[in-house]
Protein backbone atom coordinates (compact mmCIF):
# COMPACT_ATOMS: atom_id res chain seq x y z
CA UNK A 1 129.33 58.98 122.75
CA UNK A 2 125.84 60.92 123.02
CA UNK A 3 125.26 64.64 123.31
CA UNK A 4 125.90 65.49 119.66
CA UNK A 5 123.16 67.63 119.13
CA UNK A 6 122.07 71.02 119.79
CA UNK A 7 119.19 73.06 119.17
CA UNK A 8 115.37 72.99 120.45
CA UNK A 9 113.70 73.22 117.09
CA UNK A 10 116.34 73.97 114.64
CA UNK A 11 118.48 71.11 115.56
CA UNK A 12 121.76 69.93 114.66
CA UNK A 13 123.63 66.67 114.73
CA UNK A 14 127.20 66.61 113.65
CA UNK A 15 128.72 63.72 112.90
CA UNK A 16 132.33 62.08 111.74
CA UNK A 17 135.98 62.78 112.74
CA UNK A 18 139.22 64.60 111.80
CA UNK A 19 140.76 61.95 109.81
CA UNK A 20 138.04 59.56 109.13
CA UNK A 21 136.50 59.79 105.46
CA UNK A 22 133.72 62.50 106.25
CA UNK A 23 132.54 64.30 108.33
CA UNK A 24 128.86 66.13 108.56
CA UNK A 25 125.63 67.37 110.18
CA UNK A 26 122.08 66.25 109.72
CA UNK A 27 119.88 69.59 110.14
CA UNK A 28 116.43 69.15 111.46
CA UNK A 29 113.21 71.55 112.04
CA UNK A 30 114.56 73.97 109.12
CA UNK A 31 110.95 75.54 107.75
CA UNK A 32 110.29 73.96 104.13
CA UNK A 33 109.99 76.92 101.23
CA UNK A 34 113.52 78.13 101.82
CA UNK A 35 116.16 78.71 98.97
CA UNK A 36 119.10 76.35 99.36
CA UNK A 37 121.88 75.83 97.11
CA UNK A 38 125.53 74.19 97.73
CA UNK A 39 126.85 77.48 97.06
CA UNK A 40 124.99 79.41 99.66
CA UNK A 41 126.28 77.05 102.42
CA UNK A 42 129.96 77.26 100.47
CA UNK A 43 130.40 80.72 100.65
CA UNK A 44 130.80 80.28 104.44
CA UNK A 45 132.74 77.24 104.37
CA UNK A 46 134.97 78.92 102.68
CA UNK A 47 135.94 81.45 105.35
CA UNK A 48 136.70 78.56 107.29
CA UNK A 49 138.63 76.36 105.93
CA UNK A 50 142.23 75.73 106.19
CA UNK A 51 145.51 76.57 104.70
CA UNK A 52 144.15 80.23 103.68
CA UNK A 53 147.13 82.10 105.23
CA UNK A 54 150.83 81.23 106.74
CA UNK A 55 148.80 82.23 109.90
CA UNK A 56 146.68 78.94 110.07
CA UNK A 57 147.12 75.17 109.57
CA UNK A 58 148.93 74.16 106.24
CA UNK A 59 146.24 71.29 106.19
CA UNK A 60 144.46 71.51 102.46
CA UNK A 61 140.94 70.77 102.76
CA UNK A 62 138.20 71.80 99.46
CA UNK A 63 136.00 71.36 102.22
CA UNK A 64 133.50 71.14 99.79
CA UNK A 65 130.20 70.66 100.85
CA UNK A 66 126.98 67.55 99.28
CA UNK A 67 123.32 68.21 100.09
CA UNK A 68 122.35 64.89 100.09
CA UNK A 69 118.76 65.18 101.40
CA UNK A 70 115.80 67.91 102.11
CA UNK A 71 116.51 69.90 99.70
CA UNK A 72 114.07 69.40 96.39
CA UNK A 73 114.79 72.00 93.51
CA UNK A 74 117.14 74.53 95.50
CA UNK A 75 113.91 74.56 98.20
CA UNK A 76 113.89 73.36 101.59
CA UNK A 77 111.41 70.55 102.04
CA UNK A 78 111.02 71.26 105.51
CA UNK A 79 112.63 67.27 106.04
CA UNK A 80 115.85 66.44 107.54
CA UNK A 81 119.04 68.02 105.35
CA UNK A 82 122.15 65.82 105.48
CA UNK A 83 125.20 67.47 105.04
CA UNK A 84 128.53 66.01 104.07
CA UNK A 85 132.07 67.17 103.63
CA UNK A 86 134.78 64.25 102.78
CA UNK A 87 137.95 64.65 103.82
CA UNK A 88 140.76 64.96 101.26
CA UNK A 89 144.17 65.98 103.06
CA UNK A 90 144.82 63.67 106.36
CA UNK A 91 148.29 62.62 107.43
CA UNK A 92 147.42 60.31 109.86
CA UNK A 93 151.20 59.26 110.16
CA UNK A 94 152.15 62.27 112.11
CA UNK A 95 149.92 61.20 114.68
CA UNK A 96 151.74 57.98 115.15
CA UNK A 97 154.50 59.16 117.73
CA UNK A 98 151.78 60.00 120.37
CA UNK A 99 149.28 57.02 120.41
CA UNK A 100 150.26 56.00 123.48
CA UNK A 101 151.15 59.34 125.04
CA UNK A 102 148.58 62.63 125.96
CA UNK A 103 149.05 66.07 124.74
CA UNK A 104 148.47 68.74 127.46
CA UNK A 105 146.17 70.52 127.01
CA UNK A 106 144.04 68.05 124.52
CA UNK A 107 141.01 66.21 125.42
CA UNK A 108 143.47 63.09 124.93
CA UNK A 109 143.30 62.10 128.62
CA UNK A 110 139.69 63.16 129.80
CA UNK A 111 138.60 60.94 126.56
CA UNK A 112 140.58 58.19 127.58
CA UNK A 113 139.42 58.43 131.09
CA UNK A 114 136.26 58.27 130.30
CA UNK A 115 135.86 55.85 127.27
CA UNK A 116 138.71 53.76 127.31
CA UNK A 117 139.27 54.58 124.16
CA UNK A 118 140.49 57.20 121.84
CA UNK A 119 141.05 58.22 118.03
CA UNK A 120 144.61 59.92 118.54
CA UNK A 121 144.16 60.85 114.64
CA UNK A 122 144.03 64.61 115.36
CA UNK A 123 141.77 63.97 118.18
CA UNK A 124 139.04 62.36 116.50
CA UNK A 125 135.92 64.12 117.40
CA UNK A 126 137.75 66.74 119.47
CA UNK A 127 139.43 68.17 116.59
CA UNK A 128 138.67 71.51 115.36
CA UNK A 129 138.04 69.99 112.09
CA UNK A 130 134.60 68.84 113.26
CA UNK A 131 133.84 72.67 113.24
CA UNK A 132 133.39 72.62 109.57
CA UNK A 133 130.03 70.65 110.01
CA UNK A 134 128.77 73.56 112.41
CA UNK A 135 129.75 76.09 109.88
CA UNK A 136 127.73 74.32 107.19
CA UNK A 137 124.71 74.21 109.70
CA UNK A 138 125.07 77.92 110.06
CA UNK A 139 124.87 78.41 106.21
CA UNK A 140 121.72 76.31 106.47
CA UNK A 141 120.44 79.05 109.25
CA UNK A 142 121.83 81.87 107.41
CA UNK A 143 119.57 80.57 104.64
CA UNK A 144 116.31 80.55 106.57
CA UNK A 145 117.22 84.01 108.19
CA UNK A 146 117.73 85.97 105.28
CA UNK A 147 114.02 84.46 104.27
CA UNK A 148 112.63 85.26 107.66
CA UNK A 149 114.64 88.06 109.40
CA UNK A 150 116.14 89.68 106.56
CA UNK A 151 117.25 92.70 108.72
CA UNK A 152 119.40 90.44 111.06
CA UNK A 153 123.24 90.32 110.44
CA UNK A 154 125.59 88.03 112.17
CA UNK A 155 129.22 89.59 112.48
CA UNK A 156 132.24 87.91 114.43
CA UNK A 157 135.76 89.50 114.55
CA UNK A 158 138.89 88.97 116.35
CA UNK A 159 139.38 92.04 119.10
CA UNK A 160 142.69 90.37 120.94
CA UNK A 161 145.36 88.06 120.03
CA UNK A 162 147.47 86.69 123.14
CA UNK A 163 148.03 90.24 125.01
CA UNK A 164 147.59 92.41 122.45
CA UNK A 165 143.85 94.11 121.84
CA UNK A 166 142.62 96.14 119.20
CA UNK A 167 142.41 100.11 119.92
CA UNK A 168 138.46 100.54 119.61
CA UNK A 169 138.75 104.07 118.87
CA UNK A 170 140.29 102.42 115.17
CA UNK A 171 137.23 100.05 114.33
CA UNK A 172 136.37 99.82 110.96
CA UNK A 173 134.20 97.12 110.10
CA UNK A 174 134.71 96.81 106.10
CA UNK A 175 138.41 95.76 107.50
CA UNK A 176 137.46 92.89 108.91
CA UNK A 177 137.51 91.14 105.75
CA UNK A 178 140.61 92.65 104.44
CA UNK A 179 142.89 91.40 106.74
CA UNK A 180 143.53 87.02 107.74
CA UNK A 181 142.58 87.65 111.09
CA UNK A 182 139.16 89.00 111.17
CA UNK A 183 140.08 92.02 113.00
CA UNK A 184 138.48 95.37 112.51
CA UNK A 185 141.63 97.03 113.53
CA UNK A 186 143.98 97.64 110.69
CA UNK A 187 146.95 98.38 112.59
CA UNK A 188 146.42 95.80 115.23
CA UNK A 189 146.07 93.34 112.15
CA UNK A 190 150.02 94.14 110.96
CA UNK A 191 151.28 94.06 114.35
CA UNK A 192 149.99 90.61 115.23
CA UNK A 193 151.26 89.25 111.82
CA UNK A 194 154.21 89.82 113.31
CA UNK A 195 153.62 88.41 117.03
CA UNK A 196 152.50 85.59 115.27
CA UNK A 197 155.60 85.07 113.04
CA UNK A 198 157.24 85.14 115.78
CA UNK A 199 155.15 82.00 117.67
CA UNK A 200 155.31 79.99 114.79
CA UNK A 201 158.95 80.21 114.56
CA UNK A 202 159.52 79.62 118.09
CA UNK A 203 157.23 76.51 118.00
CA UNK A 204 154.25 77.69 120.21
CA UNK A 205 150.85 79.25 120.10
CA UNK A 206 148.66 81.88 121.52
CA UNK A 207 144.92 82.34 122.57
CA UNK A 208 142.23 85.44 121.58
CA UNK A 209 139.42 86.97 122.00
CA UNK A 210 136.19 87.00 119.56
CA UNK A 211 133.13 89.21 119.82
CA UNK A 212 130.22 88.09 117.81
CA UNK A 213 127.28 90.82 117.01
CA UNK A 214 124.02 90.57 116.18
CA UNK A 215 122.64 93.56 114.69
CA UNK A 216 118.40 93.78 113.76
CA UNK A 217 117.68 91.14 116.05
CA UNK A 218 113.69 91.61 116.84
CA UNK A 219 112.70 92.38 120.19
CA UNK A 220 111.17 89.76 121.92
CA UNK A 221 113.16 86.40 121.31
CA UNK A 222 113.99 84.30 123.63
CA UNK A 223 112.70 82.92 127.03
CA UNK A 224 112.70 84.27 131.39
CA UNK A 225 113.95 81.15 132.49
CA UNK A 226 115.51 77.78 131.04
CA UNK A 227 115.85 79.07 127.22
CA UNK A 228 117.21 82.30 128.07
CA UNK A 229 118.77 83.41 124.54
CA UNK A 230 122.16 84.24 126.53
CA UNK A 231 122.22 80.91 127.92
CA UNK A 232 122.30 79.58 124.72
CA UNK A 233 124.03 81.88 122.57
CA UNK A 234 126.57 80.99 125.56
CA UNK A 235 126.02 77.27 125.65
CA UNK A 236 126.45 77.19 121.80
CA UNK A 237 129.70 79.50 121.81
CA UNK A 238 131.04 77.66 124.76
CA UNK A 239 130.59 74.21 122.58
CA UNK A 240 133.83 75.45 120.76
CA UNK A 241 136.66 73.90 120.62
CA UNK A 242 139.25 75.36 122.93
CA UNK A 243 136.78 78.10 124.12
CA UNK A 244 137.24 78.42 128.03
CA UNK A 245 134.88 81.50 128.55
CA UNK A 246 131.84 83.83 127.20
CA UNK A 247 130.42 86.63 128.40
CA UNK A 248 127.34 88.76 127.28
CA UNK A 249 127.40 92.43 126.68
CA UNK A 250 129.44 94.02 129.52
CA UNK A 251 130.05 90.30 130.93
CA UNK A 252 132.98 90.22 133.51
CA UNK A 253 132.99 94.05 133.85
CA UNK A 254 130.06 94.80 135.26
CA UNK A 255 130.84 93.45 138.56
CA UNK A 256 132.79 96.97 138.27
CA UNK A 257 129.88 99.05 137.59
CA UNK A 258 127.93 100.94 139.88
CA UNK A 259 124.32 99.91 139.07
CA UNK A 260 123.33 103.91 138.05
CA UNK A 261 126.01 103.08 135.87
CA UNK A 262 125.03 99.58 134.13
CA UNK A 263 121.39 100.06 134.10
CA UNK A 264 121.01 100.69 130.25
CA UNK A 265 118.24 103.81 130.38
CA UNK A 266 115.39 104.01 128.29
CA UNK A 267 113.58 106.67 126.18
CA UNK A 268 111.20 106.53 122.96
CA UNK A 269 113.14 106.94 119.58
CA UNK A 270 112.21 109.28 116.83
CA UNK A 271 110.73 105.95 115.41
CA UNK A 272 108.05 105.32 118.14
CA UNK A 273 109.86 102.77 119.16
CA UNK A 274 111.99 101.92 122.43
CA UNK A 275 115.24 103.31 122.62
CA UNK A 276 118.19 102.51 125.13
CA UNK A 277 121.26 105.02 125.91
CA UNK A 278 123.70 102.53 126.59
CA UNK A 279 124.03 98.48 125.88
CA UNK A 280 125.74 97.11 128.58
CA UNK A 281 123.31 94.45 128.57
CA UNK A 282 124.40 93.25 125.32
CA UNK A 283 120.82 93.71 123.85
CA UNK A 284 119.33 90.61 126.15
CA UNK A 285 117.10 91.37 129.40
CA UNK A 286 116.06 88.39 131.76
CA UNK A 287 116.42 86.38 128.77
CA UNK A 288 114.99 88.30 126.19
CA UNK A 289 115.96 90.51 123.27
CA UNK A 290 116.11 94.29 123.82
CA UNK A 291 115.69 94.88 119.63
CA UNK A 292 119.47 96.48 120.57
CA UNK A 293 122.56 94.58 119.32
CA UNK A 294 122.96 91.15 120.67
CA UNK A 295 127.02 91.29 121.81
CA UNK A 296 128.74 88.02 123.60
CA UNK A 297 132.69 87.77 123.55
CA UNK A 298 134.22 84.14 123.77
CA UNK A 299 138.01 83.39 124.90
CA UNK A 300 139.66 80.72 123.03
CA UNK A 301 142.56 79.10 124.95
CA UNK A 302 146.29 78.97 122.87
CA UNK A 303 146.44 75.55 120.85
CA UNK A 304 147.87 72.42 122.37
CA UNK A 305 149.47 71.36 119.46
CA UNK A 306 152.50 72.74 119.55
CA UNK A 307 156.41 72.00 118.98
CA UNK A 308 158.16 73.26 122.45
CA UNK A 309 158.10 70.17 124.34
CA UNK A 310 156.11 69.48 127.32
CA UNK A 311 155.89 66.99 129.90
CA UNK A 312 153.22 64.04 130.36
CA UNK A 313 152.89 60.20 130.77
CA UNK A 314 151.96 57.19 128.19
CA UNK A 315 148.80 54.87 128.72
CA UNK A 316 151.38 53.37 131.23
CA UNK A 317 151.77 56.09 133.52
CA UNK A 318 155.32 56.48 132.35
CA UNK A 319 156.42 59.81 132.66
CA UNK A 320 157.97 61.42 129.18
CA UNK A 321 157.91 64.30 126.81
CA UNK A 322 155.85 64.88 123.72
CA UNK A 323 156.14 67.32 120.83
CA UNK A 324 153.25 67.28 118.59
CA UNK A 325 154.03 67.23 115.26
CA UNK A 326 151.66 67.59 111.98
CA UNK A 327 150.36 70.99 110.30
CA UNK A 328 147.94 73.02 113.12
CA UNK A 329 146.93 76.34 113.88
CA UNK A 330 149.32 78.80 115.91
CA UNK A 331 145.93 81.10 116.88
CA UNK A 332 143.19 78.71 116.60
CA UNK A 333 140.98 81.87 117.19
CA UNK A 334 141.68 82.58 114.01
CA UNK A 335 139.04 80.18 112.47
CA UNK A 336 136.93 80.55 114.97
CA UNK A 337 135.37 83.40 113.75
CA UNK A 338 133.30 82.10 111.14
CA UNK A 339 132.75 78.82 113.41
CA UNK A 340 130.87 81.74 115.85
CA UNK A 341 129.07 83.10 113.26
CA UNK A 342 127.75 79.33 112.17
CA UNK A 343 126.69 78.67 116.08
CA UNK A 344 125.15 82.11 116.88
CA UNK A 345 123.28 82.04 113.39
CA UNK A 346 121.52 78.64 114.38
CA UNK A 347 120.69 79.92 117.74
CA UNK A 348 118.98 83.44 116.83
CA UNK A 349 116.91 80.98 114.21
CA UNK A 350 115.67 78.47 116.40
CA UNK A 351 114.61 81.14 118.86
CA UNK A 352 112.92 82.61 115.65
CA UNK A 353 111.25 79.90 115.33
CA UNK A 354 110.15 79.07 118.64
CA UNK A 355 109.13 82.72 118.83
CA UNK A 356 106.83 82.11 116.32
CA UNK A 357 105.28 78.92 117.37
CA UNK A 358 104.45 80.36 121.16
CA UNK A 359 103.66 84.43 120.24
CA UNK A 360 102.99 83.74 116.82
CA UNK A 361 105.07 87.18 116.51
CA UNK A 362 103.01 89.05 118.67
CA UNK A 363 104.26 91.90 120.81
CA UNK A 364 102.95 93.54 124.09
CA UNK A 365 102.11 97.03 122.60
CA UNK A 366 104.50 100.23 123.71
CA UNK A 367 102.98 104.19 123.03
């Protein structure tokens, strides 16, 4: 299997599967100099992992996380940092009923189709779990960013579970981290406790929609053409599990818009600086950051796992039903929050970085 890393010069290989005994990343083209302790990555990990809330899977992972090299002192050496996480809680067992059968939904068949060949053990490498290696690459970034942009913060919340969106007019963003579901909406937080209850019970799941922001993003980053930074703040969100769409900014509305209307008009701040009235853009021009906030949305599908039966066929072509059993997530949007977070924070870094290897920082000059 090849394609398992992403990145142009902050790169990232993941590595392992759901129930094998690890699972990782190998970070490369992090600057040397940098701060790095276990904890720092942690504290991110830990807004991952599962078995947090009834809302999640009951799956108990310390997802704890070993620098095992680049890293002399609690510094970056600017070599490759290996990352592992071991995996403590599998139950392969429950997995047994459906080794010769595909879940719909799952990437069961397409990786049988195309490798002849799959680890049915929670999915192998097409488990969610293998998200926990991207998170811990994000702390890495996260890391290097507060060294080099310390002005840029990274914020992901959930703004719609199955039908139900938040009511904008109630976003407060100190609530995000008050409630399990990452939602700035207080209110909408209680009611989908409920909606969710309610799916769990009845054996079945639901999708949701994350927005991710990027607030004192620099002007300047990214490229006109083939390393747009939407294409691969989108390539990068996309890359999630279960994810089926992004957009950027207005995305899918503004084939609404008038263009008077979605042209984002500019004047000089009090600051001497650029200033925009509006951001449907999402902070990103032909590629390029605005200095605005940098806003993409991402739809994650409902989770295949689920209890209600459903009909498929076995490695025969036998036609049958399948309930999945085992311990997974009835919103799997849920956790992807800080999984977003992780992706988009490696993304505005490597730009950084290549930023600063073609400009060297410098700007085209404005008043």
């Amino acid at each position: 299997m090849s394609f398992n890393t992403f990145g142009h010069l902050f790169r990232v290989t993941t590595w392992g599967e759901s129930h094998g005994p690890a699972l990782g990343c190998t970070v490369d083209g992090c600057p040397p100099g940098i701060g790095l302790e276990p904890s720092q990555i942690q504290h991110w990990l830990d807004k991952r992992k599962p078995g947090q809330s009834r809302y999640t899977t009951q799956r108990r992972e310390a997802d704890e996380v070993e620098i095992l090299s680049g890293v002399f002192e609690g510094t970056t050496t600017g070599t490759p940092i290996q990352l592992m996480i071991r995996n403590t809680d599998q139950r392969s067992k429950d997995y047994g009923d459906i080794a010769s059968k595909f879940r719909p939904g799952h990437a069961d068949i397409t990786y049988w189709q195309k490798y002849g060949i799959r680890d049915y053990r929670g999915g192998g490498r097409s488990s969610a779990r293998e998200t926990a290696a991207r998170v811990a690459a994000g702390g890495v970034a996260r890391a290097a960013l507060a060294a080099l942009a310390s002005d840029m913060t990274i914020t992901a919340y959930m703004v719609q579970m199955g039908p139900h969106a938040i009511d904008r007019a109630r976003f407060d963003a100190a609530e995000i981290a008050r409630n399990p579901f990452w939602t700035p909406d207080a209110q909408s937080a209680e009611d989908w406790a409920a909606y969710l209850d309610g799916l769990r019970k009845s054996g079945d799941s639901c999708g949701a929609l994350v927005e991710v922001t990027v607030s004192g993003a620099l002007a300047g980053l990214g490229a006109p053409v083939y390393a747009k930074l939407d294409t691969d703040i989108a390539a990068a969100l996309m890359s999630i599990n279960a994810v089926k769409g992004v957009e950027i900014g207005e995305g899918m509305a503004a084939a609404a818009l008038t263009g008077s209307a979605n042209a984002d008009e500019i004047f000089m701040g009090n600051d001497g600086k650029p200033a925009y009235a509006s951001n449907h853009a999402g902070g990103i021009l032909g590629g390029i950051s605005t200095g605005q906030d940098i806003v993409a949305r991402f739809a994650v599908k409902p989770t295949s796992s689920i209890l209600t039966p459903r009909r498929t066929i076995t490695l025969s072509g036998a036609e049958t039903e399948i309930v999945t059993k085992g311990r997974h997530d009835p919103c799997v949007g849920i956790r992807a929050v800080p999984v977003a977070e992780a992706m988009v924070a490696c993304v505005m870094l490597d730009h950084l970085l290549l930023d600063r290897g073609q400009t060297g920082g410098k700007r085209g000059p404005i008043g």
